[in-house]
Protein backbone atom coordinates (compact mmCIF):
# COMPACT_ATOMS: atom_id res chain seq x y z
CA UNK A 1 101.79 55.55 1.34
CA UNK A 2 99.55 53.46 2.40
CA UNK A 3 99.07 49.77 1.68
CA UNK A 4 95.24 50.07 0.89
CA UNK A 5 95.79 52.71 -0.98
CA UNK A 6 98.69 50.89 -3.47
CA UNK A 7 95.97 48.26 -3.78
CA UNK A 8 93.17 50.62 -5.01
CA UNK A 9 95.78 51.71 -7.71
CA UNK A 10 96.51 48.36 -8.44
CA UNK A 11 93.01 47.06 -8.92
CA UNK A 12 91.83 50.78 -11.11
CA UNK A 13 94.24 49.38 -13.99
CA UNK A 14 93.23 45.44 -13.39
CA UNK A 15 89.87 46.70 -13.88
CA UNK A 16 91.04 47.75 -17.32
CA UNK A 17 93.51 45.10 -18.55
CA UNK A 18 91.44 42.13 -17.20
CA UNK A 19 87.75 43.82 -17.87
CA UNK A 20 88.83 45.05 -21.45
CA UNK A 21 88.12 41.89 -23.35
CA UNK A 22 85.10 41.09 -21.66
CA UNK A 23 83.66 44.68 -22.76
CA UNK A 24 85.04 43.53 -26.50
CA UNK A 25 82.92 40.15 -26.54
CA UNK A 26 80.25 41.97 -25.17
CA UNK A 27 80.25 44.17 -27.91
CA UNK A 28 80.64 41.40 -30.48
CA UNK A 29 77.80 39.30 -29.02
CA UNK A 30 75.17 41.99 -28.86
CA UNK A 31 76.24 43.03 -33.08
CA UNK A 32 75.45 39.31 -33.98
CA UNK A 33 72.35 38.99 -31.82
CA UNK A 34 71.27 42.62 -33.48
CA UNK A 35 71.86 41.03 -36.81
CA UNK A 36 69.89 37.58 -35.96
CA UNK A 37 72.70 35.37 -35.55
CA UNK A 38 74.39 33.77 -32.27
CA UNK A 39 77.02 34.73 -31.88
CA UNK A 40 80.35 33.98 -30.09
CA UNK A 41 80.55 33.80 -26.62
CA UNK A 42 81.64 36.61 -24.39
CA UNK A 43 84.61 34.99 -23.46
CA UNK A 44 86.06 34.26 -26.59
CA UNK A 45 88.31 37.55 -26.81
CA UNK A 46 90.36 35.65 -23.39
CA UNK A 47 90.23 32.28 -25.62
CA UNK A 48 91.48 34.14 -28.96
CA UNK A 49 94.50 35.85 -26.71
CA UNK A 50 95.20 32.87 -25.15
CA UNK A 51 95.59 31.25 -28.26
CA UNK A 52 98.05 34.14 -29.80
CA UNK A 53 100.27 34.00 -26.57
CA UNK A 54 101.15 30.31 -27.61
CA UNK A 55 101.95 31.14 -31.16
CA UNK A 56 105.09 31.63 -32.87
CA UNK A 57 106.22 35.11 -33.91
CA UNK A 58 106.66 35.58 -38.01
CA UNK A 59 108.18 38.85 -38.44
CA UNK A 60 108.77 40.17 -42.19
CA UNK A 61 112.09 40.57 -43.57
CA UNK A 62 111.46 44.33 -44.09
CA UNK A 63 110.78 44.73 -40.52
CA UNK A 64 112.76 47.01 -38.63
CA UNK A 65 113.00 47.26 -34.71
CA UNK A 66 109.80 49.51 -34.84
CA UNK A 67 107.60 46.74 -35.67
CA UNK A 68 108.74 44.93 -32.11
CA UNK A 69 108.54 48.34 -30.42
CA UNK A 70 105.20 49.39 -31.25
CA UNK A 71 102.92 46.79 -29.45
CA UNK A 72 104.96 47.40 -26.67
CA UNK A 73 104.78 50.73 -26.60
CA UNK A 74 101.18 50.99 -27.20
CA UNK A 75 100.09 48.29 -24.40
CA UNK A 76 102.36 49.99 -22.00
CA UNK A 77 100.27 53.34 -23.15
CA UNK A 78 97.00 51.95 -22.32
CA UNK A 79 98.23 50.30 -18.81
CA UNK A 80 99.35 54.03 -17.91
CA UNK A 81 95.73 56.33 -18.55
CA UNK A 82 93.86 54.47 -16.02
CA UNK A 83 96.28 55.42 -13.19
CA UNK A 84 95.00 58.94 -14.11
CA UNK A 85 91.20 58.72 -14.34
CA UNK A 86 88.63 57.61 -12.24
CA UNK A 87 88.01 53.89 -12.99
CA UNK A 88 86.52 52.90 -9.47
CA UNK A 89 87.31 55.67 -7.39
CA UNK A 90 85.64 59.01 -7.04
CA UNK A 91 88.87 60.58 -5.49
CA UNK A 92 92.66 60.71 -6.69
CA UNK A 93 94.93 57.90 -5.76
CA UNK A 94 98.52 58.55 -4.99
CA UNK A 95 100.02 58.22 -8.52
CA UNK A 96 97.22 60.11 -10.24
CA UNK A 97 99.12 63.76 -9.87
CA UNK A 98 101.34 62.28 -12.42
CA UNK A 99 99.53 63.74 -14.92
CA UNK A 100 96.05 65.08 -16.06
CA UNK A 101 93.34 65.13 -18.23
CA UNK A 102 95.21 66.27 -21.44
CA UNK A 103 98.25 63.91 -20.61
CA UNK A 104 96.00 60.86 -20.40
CA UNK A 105 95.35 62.29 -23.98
CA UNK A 106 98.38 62.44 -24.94
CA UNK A 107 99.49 59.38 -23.86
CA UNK A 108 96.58 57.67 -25.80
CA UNK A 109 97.74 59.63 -29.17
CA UNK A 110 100.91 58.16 -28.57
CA UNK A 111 99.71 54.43 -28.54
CA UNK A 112 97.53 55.21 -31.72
CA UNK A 113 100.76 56.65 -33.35
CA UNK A 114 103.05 53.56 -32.50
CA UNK A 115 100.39 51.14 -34.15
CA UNK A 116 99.96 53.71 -37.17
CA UNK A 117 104.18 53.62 -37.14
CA UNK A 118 103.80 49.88 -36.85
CA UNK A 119 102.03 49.38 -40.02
CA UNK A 120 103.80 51.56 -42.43
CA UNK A 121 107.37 49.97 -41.40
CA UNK A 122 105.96 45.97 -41.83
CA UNK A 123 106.66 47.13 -45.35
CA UNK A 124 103.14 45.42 -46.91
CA UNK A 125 100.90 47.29 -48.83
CA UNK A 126 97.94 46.86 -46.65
CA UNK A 127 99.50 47.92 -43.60
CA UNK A 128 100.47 51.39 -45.25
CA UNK A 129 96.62 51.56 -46.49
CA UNK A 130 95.55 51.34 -43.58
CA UNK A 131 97.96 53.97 -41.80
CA UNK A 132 97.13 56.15 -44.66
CA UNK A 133 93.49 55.89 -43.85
CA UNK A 134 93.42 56.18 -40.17
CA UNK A 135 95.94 59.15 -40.47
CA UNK A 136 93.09 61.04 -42.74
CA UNK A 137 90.45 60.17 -40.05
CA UNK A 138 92.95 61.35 -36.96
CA UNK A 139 93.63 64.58 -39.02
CA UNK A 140 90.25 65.37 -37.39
CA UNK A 141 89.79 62.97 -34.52
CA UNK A 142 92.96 63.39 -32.62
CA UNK A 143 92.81 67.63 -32.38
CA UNK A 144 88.95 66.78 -31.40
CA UNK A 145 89.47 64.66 -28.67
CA UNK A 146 92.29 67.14 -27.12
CA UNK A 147 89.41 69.80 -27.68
CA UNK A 148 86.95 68.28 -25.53
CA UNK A 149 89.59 67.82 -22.38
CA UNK A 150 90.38 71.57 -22.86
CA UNK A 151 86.62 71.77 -22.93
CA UNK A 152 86.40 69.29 -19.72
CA UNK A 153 89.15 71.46 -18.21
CA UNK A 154 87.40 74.74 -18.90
CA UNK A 155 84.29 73.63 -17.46
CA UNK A 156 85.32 72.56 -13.62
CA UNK A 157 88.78 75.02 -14.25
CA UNK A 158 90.88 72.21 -13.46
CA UNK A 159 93.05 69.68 -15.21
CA UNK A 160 92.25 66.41 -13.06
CA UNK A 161 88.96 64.67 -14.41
CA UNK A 162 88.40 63.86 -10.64
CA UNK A 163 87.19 67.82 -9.74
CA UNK A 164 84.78 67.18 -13.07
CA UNK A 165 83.57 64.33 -11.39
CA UNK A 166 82.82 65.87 -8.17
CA UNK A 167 81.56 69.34 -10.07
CA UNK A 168 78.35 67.41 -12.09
CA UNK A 169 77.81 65.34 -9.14
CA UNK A 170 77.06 68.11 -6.73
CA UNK A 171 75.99 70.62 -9.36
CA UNK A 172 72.89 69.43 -11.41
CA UNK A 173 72.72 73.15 -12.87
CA UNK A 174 76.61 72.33 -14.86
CA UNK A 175 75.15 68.80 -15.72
CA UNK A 176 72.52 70.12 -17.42
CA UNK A 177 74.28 73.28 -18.97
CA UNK A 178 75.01 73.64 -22.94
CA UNK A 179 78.88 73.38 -22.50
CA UNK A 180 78.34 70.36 -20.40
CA UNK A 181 75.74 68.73 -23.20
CA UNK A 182 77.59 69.80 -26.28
CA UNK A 183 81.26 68.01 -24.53
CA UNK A 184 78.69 65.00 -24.39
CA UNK A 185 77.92 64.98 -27.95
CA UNK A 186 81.04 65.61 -29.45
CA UNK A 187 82.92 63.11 -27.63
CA UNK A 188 80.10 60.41 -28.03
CA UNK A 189 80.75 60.90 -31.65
CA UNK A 190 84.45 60.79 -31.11
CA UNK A 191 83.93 57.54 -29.44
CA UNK A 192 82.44 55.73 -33.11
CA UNK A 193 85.99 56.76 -34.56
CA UNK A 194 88.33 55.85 -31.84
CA UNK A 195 86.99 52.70 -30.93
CA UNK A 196 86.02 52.20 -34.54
CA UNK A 197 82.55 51.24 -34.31
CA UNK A 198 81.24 52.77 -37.71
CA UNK A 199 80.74 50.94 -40.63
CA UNK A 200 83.83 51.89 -42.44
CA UNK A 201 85.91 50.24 -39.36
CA UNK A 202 85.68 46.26 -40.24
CA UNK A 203 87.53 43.36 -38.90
CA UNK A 204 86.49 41.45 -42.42
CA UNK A 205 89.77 41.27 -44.22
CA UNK A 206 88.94 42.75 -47.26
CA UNK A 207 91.16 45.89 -48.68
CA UNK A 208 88.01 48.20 -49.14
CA UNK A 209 87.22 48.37 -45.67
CA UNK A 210 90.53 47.49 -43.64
CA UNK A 211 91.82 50.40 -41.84
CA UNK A 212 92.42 49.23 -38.38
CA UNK A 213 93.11 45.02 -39.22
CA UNK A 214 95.38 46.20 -41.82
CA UNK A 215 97.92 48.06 -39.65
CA UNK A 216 98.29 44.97 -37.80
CA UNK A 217 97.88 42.55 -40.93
CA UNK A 218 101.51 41.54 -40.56
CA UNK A 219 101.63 40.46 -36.59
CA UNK A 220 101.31 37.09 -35.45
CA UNK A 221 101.68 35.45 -31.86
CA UNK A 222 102.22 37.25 -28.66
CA UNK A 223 102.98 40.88 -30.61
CA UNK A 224 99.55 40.23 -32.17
CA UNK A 225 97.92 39.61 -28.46
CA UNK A 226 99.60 42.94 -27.14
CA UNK A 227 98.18 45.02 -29.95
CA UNK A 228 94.45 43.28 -30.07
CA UNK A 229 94.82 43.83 -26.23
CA UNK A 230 95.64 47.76 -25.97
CA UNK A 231 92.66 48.02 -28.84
CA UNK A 232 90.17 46.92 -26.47
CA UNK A 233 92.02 48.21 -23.41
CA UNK A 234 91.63 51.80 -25.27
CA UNK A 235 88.09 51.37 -25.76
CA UNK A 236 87.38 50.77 -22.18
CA UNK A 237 89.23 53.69 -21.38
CA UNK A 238 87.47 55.73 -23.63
CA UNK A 239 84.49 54.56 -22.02
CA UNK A 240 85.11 54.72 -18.93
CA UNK A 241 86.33 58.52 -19.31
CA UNK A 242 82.90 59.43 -21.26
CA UNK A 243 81.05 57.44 -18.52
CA UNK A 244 83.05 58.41 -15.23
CA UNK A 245 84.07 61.69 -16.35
CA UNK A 246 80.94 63.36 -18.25
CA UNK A 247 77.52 61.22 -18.47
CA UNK A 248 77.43 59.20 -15.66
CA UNK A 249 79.33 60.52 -12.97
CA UNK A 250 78.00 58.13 -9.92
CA UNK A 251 78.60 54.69 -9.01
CA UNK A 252 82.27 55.04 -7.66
CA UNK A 253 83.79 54.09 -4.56
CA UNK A 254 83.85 56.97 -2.39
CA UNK A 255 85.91 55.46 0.57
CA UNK A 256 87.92 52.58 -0.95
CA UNK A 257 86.56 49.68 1.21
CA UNK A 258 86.60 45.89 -0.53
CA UNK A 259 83.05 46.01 -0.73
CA UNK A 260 82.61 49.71 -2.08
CA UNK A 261 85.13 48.77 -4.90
CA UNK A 262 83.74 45.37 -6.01
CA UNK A 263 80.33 47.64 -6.17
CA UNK A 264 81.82 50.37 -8.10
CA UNK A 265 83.21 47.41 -10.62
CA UNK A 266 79.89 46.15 -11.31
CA UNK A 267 78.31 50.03 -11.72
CA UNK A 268 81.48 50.12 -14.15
CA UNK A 269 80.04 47.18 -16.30
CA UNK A 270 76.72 48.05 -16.49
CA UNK A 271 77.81 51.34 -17.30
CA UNK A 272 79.89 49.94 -20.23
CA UNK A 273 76.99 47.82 -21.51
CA UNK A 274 75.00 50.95 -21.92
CA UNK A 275 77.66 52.52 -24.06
CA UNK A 276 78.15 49.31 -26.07
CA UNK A 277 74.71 48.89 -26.98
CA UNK A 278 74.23 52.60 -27.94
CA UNK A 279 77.33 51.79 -29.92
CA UNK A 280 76.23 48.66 -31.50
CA UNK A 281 73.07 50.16 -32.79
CA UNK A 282 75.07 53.22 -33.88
CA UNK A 283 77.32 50.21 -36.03
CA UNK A 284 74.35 48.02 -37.48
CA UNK A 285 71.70 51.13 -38.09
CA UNK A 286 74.37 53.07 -40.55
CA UNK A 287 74.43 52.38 -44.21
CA UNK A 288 78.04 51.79 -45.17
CA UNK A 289 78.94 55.24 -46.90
CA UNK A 290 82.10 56.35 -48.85
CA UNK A 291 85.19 56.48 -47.08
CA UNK A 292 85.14 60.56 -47.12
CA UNK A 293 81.77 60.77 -46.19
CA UNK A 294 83.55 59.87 -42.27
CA UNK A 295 85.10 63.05 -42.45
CA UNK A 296 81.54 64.67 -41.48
CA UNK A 297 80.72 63.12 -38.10
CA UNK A 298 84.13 64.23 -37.02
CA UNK A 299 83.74 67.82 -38.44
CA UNK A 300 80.85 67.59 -36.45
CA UNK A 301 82.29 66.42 -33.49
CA UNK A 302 84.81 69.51 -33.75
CA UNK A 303 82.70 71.73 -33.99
CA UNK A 304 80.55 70.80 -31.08
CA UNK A 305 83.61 70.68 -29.06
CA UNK A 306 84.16 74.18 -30.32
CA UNK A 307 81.02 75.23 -29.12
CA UNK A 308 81.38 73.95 -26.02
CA UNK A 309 84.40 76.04 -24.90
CA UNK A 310 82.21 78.95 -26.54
CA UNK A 311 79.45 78.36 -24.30
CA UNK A 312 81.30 78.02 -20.80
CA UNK A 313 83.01 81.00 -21.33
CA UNK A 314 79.95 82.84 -22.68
């Protein structure tokens, strides 16, 4: 194996881990700007891990040894998906055969799972509200997203999200087809539950509307930093599968030089900031609705998915 080669691997998850947080305050920034206000800075996610890092650990006395497990488990989850996908590179990299398209989804139901574990065994009230919530809204989001990567797999008839790439590069008639469009739709809607970007999904500590803070309501210090950290290092991913995968196939390295990757970095942000703001106007431009109202975007988002496997084999 060669030593360029290692170093391409190295830098497709460094992209994540180190780019995630950047993507977050992005996000943040652009919300409060949106909503007339200034906003913190786009650094401040590094500042507030920074900060955690330092901290003591408080763990409850209920606490079992799945409470220290689960932030592990999930930040070691999000470290492993971008060894699979394309993240700067338009062709597979030596450790990418280790699994495919539905394993990287897998593998990113398992991190959800270990937080939604994490929650239920700090042994406060919140935290089981909020796993009881987010298991309602992954009764349809979870089967969804593995029913657009059998859709993605149906449409280039291969499991590595590398062939899609190539396929709706050279093939503008499969960009542009219905199974191709409806994949785009469903997992754009996907994206507003799994990054949590609707309305229902707030960071305000408030019990109506915790579902995500109040699985982790009961972390402090470094534990806290690895969870906040695989959040935002799962929305990149997300992103950068939707983007490098299905919309926006172009922009990648194609040989693996310094300068190509360092290009295909900054095509990766800009192609993130598009996302975010889509998202962010997806965030402030919905009224806040009842919490079973969410269960129609998703059914939605099925369906489409449904349709898209429909179509491609039609």
């Amino acid at each position: 194996m060669r030593g360029d080669v290692i170093l391409q691997q190295i830098a497709q998850v460094l992209a994540i881990l180190l780019l995630s947080p950047l993507l977050h305050g992005f996000i943040a920034k652009m919300e409060e700007i949106v909503q007339r206000g200034s906003g913190p800075s786009l650094f401040q996610p590094y500042r507030d891990l920074f900060k955690l890092l330092r901290k003591e650990i408080v763990v409850p006395q209920t606490a079992s040894w799945v409470f220290w497990a689960a932030p592990v488990v999930a930040f070691a989850c999000m470290l492993t998906v971008p060894i699979l996908i394309p993240v700067l590179t338009d062709y597979p990299l030596p450790l990418s055969d280790m699994g495919d398209i539905l394993g990287g989804g897998l593998i990113l139901t398992l991190g959800g799972f270990a937080i939604l574990l994490a929650g239920l065994d700090s042994g406060h009230p919140y935290g089981g509200l909020g796993s009881s919530r987010e298991t309602m809204l992954s009764i349809l989001a979870e089967p969804t997203l593995i029913m657009v990567f059998v859709g993605i797999t149906l449409l280039a008839q291969a499991m590595l999200p590398f062939v899609v790439n190539h396929l709706l590069v050279a093939q503008p008639a499969v960009f542009w087809s219905p199974a191709h469009l409806f994949l785009v739709a469903a997992f754009f809607i996907l994206l507003t539950v799994e990054t949590e970007r609707l309305p229902i999904h707030s960071s305000i500590h408030y019990e109506i509307y915790m579902i995500g803070e109040a699985r982790i309501l009961e972390y402090s210090g470094p534990l806290l930093a690895l969870l906040k950290w695989a959040s935002w290092m799962k929305q990149a991913i997300l992103y950068t599968i939707f983007l490098n995968v299905l919309t926006i196939p172009w922009g990648l390295s194609t040989e693996g030089t310094a300068l190509g990757m360092l290009g295909a970095t900054l095509a990766l942000l800009g192609k993130w900031a598009i996302v975010a703001l889509l998202m962010v106007f997806v965030d402030t431009a919905q009224s806040r609705l009842r919490f079973y109202r969410y269960q129609e975007p998703l059914a939605l988002s099925f369906l489409m998915a449904i349709l898209a496997i429909v179509a491609r084999q039609v």
